[in-house]
PDB file of N, CA and C in Angstrom:
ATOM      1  N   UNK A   1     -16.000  -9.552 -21.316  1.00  0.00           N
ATOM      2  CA  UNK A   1     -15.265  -9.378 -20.077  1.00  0.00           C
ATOM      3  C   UNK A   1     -14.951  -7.896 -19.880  1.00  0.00           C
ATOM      4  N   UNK A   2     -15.444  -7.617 -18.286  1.00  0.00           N
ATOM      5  CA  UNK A   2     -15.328  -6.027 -18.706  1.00  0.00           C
ATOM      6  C   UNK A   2     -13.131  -5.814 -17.896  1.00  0.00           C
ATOM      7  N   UNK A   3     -12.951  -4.706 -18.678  1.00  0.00           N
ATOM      8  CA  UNK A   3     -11.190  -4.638 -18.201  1.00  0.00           C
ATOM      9  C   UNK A   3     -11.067  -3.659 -17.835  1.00  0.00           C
ATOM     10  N   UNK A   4     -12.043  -2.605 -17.517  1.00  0.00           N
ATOM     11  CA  UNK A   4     -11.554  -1.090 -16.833  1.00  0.00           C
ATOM     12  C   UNK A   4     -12.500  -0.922 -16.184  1.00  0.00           C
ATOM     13  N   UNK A   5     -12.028  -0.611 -14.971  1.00  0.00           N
ATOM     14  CA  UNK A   5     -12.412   0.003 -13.213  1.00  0.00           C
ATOM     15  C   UNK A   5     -12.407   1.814 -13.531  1.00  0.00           C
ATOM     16  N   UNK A   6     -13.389   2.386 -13.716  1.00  0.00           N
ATOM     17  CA  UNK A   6     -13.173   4.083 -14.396  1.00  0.00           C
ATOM     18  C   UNK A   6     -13.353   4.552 -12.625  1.00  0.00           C
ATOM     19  N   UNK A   7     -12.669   5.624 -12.005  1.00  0.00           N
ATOM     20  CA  UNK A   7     -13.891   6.287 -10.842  1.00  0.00           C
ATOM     21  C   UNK A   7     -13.435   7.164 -11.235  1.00  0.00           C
ATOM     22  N   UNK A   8     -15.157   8.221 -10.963  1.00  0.00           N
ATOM     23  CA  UNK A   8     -15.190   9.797 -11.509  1.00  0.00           C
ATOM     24  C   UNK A   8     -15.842  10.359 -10.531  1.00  0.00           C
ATOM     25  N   UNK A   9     -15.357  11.443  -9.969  1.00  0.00           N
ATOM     26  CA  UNK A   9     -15.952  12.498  -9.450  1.00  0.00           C
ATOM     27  C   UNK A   9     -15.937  13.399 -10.321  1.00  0.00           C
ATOM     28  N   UNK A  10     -17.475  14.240 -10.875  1.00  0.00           N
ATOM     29  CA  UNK A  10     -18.149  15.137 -11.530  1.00  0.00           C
ATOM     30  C   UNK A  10     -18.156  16.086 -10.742  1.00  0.00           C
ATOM     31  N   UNK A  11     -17.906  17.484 -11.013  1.00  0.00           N
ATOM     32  CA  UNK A  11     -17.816  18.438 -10.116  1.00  0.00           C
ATOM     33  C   UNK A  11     -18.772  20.028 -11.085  1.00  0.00           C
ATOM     34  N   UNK A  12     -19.667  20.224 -11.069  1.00  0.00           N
ATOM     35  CA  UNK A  12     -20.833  20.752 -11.366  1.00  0.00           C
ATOM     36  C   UNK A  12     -20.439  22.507 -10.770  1.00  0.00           C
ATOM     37  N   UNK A  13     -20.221  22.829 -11.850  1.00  0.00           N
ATOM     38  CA  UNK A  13     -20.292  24.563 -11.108  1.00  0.00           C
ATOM     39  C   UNK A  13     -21.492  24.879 -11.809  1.00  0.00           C
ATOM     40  N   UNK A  14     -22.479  25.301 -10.854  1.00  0.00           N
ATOM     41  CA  UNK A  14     -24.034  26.117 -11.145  1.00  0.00           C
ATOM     42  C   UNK A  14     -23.717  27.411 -11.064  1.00  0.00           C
ATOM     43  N   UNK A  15     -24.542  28.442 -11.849  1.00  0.00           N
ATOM     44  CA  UNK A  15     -24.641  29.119 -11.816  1.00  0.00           C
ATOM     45  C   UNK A  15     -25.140  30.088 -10.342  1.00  0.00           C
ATOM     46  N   UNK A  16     -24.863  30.836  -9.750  1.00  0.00           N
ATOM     47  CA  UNK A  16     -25.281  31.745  -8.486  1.00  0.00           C
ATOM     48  C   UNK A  16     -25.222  30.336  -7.165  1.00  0.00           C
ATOM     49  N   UNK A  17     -24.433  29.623  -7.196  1.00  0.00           N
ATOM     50  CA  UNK A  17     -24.021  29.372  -5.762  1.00  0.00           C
ATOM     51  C   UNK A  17     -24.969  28.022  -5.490  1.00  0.00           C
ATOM     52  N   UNK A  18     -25.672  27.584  -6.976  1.00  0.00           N
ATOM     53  CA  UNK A  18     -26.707  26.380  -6.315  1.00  0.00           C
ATOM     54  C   UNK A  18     -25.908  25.193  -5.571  1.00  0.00           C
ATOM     55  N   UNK A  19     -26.639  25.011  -4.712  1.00  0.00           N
ATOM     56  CA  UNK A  19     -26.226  23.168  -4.425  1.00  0.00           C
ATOM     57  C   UNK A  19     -25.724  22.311  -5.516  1.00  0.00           C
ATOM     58  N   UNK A  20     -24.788  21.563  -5.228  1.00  0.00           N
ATOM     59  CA  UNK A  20     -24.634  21.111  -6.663  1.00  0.00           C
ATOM     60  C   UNK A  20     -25.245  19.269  -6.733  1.00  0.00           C
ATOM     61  N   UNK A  21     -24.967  19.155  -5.424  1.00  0.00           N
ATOM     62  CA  UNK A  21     -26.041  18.116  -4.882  1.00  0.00           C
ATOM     63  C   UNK A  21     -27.190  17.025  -6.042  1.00  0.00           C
ATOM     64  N   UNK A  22     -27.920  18.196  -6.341  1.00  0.00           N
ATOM     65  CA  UNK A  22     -28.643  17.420  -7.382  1.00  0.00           C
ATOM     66  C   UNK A  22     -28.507  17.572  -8.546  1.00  0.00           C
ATOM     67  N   UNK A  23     -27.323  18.234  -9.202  1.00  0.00           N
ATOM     68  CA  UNK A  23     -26.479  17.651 -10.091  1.00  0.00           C
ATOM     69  C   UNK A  23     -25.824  16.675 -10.461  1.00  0.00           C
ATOM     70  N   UNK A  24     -25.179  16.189  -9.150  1.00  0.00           N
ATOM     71  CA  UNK A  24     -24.438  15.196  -8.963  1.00  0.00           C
ATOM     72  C   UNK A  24     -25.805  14.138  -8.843  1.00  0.00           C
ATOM     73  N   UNK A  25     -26.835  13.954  -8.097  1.00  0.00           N
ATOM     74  CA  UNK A  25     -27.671  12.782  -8.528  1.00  0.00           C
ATOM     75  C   UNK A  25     -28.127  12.682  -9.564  1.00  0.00           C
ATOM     76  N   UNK A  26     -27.934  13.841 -10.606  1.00  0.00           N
ATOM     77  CA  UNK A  26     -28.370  13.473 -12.601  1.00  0.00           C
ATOM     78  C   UNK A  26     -27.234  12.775 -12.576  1.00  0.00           C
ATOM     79  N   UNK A  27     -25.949  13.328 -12.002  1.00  0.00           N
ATOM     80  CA  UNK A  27     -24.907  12.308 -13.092  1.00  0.00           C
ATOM     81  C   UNK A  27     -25.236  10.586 -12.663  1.00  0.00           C
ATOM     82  N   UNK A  28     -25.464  10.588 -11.366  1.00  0.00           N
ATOM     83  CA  UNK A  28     -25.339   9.287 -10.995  1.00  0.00           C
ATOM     84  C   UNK A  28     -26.739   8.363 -11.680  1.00  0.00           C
ATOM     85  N   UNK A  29     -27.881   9.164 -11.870  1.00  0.00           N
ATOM     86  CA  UNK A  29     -28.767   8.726 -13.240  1.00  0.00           C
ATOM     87  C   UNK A  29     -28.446   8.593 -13.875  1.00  0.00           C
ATOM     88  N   UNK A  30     -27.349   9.277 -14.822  1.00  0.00           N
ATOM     89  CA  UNK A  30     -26.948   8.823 -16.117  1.00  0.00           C
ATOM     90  C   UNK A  30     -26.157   7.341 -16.071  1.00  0.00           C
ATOM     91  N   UNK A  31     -25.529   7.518 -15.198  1.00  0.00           N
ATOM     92  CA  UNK A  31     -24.371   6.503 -14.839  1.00  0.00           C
ATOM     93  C   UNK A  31     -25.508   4.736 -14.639  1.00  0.00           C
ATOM     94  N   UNK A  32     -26.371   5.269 -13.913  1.00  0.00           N
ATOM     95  CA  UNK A  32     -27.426   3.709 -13.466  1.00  0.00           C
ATOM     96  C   UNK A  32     -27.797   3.864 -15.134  1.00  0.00           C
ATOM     97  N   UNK A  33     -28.570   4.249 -15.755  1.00  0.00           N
ATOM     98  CA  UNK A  33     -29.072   4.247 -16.940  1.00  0.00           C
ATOM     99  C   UNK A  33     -28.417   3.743 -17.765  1.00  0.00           C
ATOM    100  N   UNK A  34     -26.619   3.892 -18.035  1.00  0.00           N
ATOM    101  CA  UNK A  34     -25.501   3.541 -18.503  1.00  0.00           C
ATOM    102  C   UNK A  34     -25.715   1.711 -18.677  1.00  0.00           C
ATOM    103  N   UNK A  35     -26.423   1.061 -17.734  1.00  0.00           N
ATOM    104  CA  UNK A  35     -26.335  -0.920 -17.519  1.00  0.00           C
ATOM    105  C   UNK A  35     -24.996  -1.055 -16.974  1.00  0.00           C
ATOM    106  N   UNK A  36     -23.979   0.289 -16.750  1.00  0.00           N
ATOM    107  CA  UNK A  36     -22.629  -0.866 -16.344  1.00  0.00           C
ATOM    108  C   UNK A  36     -23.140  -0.606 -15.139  1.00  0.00           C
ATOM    109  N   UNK A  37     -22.373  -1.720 -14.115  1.00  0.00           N
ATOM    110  CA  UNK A  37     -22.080  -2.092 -12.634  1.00  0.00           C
ATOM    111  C   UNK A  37     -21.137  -0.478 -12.591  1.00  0.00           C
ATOM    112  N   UNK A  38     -21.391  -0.463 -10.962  1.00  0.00           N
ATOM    113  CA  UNK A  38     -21.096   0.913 -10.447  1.00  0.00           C
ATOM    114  C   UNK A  38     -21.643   1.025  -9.159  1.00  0.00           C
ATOM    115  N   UNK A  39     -20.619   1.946  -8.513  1.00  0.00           N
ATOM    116  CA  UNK A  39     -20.774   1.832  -6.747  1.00  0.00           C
ATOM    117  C   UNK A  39     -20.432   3.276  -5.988  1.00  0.00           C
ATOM    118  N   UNK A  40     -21.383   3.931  -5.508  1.00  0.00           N
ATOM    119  CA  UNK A  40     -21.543   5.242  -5.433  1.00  0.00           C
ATOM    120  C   UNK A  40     -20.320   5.387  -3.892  1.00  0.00           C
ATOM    121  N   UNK A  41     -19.288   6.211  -4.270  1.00  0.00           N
ATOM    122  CA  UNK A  41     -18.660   6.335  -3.252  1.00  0.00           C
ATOM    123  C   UNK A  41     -19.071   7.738  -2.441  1.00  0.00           C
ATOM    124  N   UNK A  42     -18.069   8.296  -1.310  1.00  0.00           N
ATOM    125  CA  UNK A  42     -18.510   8.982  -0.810  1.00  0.00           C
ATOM    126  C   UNK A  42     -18.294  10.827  -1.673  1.00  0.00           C
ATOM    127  N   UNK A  43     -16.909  10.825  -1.946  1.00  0.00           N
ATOM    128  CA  UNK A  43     -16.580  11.206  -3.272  1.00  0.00           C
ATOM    129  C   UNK A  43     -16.426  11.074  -4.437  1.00  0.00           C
ATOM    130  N   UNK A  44     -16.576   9.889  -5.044  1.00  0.00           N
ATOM    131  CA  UNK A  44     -16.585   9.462  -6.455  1.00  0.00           C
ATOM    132  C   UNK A  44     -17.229   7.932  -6.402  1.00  0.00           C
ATOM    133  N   UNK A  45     -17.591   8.011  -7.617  1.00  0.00           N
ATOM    134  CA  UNK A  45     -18.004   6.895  -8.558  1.00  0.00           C
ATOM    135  C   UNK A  45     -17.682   6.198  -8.987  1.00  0.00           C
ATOM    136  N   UNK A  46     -17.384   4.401  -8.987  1.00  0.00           N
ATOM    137  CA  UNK A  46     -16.513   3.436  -9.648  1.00  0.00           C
ATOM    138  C   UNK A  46     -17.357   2.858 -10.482  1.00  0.00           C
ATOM    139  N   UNK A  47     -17.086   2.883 -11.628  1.00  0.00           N
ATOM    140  CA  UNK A  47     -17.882   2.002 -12.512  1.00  0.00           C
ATOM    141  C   UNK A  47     -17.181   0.931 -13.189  1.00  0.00           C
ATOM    142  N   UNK A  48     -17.407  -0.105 -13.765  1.00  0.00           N
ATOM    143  CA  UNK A  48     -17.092  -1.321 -14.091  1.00  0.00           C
ATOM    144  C   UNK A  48     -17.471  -1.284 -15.885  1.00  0.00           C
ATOM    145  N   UNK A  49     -16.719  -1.444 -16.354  1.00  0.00           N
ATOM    146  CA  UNK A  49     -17.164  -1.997 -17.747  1.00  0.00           C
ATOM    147  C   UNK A  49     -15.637  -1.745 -19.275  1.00  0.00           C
ATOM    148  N   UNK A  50     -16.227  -2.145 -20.145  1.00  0.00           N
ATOM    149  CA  UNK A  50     -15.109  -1.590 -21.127  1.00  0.00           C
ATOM    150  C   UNK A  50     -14.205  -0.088 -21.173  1.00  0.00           C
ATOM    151  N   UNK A  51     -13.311   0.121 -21.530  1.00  0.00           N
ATOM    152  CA  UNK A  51     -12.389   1.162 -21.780  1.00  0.00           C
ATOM    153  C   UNK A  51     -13.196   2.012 -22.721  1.00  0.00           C
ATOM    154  N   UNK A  52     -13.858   1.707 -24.136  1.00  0.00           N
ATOM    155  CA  UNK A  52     -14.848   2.632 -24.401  1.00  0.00           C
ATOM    156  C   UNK A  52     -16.335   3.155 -23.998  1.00  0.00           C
ATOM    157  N   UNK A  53     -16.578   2.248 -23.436  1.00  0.00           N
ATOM    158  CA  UNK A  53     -18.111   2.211 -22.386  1.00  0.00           C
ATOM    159  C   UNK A  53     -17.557   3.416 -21.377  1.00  0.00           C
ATOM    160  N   UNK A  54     -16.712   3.335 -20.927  1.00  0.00           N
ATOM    161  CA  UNK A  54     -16.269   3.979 -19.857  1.00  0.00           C
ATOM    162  C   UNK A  54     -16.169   5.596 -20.610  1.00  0.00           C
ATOM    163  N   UNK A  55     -15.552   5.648 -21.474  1.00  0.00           N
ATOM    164  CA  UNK A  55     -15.057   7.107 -22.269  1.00  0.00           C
ATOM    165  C   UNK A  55     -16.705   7.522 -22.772  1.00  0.00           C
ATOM    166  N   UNK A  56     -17.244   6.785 -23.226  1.00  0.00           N
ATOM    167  CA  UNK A  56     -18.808   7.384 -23.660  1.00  0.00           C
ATOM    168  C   UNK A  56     -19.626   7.813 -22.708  1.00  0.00           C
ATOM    169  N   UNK A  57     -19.011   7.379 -21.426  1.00  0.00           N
ATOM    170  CA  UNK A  57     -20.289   7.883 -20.336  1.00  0.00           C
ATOM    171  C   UNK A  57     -19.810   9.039 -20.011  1.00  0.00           C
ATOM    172  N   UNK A  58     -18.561   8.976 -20.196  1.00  0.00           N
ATOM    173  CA  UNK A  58     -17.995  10.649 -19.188  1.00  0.00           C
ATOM    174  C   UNK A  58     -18.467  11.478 -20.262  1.00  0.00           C
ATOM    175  N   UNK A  59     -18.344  11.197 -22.137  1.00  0.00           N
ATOM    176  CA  UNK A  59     -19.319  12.763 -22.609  1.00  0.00           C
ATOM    177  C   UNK A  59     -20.620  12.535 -22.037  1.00  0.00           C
ATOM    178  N   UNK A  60     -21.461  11.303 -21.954  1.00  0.00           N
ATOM    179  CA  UNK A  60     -23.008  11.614 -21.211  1.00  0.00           C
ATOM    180  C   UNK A  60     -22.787  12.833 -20.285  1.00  0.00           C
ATOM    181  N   UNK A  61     -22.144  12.225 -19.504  1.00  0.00           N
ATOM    182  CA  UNK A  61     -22.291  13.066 -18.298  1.00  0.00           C
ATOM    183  C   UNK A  61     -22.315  14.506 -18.992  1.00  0.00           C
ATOM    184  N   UNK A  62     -21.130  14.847 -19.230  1.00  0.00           N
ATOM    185  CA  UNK A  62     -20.765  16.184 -19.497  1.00  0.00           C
ATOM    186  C   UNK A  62     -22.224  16.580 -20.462  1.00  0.00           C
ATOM    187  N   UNK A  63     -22.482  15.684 -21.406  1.00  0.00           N
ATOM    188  CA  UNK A  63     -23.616  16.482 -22.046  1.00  0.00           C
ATOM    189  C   UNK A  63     -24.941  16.289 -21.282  1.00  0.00           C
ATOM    190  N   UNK A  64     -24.991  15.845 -20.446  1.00  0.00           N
ATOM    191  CA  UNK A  64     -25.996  15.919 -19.592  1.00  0.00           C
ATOM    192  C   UNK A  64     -25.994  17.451 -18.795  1.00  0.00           C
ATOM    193  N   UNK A  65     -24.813  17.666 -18.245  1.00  0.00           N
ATOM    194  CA  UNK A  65     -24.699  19.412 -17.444  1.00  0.00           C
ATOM    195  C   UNK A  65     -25.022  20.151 -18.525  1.00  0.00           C
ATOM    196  N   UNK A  66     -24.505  19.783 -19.493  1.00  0.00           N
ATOM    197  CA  UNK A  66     -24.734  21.047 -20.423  1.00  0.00           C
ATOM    198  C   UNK A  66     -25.748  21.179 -21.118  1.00  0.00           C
ATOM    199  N   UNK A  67     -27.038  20.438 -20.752  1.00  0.00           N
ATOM    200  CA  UNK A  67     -28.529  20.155 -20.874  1.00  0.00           C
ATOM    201  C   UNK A  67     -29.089  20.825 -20.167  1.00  0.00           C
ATOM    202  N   UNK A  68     -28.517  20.542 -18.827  1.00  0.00           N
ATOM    203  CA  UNK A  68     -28.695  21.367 -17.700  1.00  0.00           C
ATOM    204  C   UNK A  68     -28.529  22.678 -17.510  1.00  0.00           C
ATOM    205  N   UNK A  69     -27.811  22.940 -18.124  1.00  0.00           N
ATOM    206  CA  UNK A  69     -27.331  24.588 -18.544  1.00  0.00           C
ATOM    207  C   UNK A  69     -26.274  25.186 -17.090  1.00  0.00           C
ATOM    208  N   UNK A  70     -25.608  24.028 -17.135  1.00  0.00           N
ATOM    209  CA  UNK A  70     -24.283  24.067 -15.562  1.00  0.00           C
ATOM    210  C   UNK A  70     -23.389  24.783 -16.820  1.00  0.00           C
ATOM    211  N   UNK A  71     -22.850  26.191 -15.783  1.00  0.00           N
ATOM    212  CA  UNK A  71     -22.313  26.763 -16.860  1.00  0.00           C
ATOM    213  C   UNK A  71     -20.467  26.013 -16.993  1.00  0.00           C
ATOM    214  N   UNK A  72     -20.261  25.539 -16.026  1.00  0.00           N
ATOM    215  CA  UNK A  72     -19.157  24.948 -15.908  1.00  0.00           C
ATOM    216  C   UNK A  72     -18.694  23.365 -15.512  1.00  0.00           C
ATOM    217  N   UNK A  73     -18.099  22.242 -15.918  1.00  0.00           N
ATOM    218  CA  UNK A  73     -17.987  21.068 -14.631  1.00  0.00           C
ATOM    219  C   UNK A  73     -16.543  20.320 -14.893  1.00  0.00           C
ATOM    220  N   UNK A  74     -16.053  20.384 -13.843  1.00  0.00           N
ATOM    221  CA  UNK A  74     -14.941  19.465 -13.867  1.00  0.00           C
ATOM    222  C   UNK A  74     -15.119  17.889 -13.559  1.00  0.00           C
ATOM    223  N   UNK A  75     -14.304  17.030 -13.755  1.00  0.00           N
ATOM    224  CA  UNK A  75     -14.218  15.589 -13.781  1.00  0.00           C
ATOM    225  C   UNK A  75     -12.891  15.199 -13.121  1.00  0.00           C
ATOM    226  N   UNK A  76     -13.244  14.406 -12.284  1.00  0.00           N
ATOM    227  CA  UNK A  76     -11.701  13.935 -11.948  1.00  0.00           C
ATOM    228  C   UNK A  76     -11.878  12.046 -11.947  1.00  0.00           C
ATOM    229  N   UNK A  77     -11.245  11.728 -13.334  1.00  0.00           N
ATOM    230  CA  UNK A  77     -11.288  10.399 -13.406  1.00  0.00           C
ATOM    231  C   UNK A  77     -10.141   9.458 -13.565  1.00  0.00           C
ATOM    232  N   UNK A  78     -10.056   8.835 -13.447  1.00  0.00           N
ATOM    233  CA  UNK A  78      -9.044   7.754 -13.196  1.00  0.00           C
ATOM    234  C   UNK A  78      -9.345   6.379 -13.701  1.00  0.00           C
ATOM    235  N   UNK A  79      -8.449   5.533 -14.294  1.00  0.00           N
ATOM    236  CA  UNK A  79      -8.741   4.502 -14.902  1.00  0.00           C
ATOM    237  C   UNK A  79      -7.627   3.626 -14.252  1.00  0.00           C
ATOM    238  N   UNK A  80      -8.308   2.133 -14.592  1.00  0.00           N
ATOM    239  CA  UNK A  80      -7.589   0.750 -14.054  1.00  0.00           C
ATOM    240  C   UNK A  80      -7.396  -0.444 -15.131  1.00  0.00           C
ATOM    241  N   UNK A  81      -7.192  -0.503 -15.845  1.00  0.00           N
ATOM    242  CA  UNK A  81      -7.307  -0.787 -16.951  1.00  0.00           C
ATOM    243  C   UNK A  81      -6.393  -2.471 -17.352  1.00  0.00           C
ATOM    244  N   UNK A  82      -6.876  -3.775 -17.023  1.00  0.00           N
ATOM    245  CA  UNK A  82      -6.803  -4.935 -17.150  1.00  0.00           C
ATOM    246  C   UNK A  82      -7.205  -5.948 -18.425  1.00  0.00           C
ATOM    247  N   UNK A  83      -6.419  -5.839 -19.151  1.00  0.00           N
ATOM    248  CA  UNK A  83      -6.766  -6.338 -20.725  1.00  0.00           C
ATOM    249  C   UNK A  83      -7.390  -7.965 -20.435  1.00  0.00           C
ATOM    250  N   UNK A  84      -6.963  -8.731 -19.248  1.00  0.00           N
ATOM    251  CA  UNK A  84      -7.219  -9.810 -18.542  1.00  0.00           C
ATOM    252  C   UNK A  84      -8.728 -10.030 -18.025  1.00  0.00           C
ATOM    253  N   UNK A  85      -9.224  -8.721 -17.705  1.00  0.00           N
ATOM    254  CA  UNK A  85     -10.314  -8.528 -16.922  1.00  0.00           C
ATOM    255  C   UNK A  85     -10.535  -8.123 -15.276  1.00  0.00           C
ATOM    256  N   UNK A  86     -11.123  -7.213 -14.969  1.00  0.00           N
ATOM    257  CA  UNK A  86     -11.204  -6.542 -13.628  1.00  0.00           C
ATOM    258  C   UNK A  86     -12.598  -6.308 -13.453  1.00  0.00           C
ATOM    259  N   UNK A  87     -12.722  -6.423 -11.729  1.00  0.00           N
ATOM    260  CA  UNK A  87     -13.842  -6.243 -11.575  1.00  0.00           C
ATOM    261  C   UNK A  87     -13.842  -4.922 -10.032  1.00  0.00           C
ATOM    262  N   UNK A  88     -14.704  -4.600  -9.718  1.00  0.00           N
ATOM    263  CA  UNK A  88     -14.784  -3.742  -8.745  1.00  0.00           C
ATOM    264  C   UNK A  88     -14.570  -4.864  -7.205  1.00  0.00           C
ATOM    265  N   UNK A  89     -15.258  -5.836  -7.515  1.00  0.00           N
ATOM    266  CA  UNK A  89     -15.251  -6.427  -5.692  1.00  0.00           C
ATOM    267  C   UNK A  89     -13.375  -7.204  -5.952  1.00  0.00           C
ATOM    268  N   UNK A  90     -12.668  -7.051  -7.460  1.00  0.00           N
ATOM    269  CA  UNK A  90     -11.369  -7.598  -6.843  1.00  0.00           C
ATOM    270  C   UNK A  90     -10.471  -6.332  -6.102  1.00  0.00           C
ATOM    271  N   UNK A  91     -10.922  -5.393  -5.862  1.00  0.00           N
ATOM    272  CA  UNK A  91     -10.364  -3.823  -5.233  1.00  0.00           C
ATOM    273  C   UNK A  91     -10.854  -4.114  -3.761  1.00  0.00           C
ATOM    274  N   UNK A  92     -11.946  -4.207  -4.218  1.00  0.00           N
ATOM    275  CA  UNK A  92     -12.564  -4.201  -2.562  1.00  0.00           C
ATOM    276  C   UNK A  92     -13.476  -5.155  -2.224  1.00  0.00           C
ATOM    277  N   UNK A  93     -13.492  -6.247  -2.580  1.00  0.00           N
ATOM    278  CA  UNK A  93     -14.084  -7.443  -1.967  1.00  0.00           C
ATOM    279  C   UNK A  93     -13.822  -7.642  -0.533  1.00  0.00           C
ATOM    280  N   UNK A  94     -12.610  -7.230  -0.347  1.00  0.00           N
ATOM    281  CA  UNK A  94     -12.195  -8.216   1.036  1.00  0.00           C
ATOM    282  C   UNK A  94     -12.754  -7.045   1.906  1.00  0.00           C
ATOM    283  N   UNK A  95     -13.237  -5.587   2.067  1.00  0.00           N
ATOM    284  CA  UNK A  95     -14.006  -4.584   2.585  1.00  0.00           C
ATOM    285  C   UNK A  95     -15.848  -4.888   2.424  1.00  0.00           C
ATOM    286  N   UNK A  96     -16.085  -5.278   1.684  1.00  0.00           N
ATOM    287  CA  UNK A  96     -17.209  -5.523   1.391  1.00  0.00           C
ATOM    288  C   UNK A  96     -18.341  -6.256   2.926  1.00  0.00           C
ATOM    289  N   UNK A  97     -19.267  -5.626   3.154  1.00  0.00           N
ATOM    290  CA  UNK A  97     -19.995  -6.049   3.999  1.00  0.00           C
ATOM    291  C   UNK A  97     -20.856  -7.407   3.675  1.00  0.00           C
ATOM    292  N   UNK A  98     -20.419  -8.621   4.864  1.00  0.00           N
ATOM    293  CA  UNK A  98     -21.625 -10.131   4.389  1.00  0.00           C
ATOM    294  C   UNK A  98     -22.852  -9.652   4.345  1.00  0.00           C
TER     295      UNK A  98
END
């Protein structure tokens, strides 16, 4: 049963002013690659799964930029955390398009 709702916005400082654009679509590769459920927002990322699933992807990420050779990246994440169990459509199901 997964119990934590993580959303992260990755924030990618490139070197000389690049787009960071397709930075941000590696992270969201890493994140699909990850198997958890996850739902690309307009600013951040909600992903679905365990409290440590969740903590192992944010070093992916980070060691993913730094693969990349991003000389800098911030994270802004937030957790939801239901020992019961949570899912992403109980946040926003009732928004959800038929």
């Amino acid at each position: 049963m997964h119990d934590t709702l993580m959303s992260i916005q990755i924030i990618p400082k490139p070197a000389n002013g690049e787009d960071v654009i397709p930075y941000v679509d590696e992270a969201i590769k890493i994140i699909d690659q990850s198997g958890l459920k996850y739902r690309v927002g307009a600013l951040e990322t909600t992903v679905q799964g365990e409290m440590s699933e969740c903590l192992i992807l944010i070093q992916k990420l980070h060691d993913r930029m730094v693969e990349l050779e991003v000389p800098s990246t911030i994270s802004q994440v937030k957790f939801y955390h239901v020992p019961e169990g949570i899912s992403i459509e109980t946040l926003t199901g009732k928004y959800d398009e038929n």
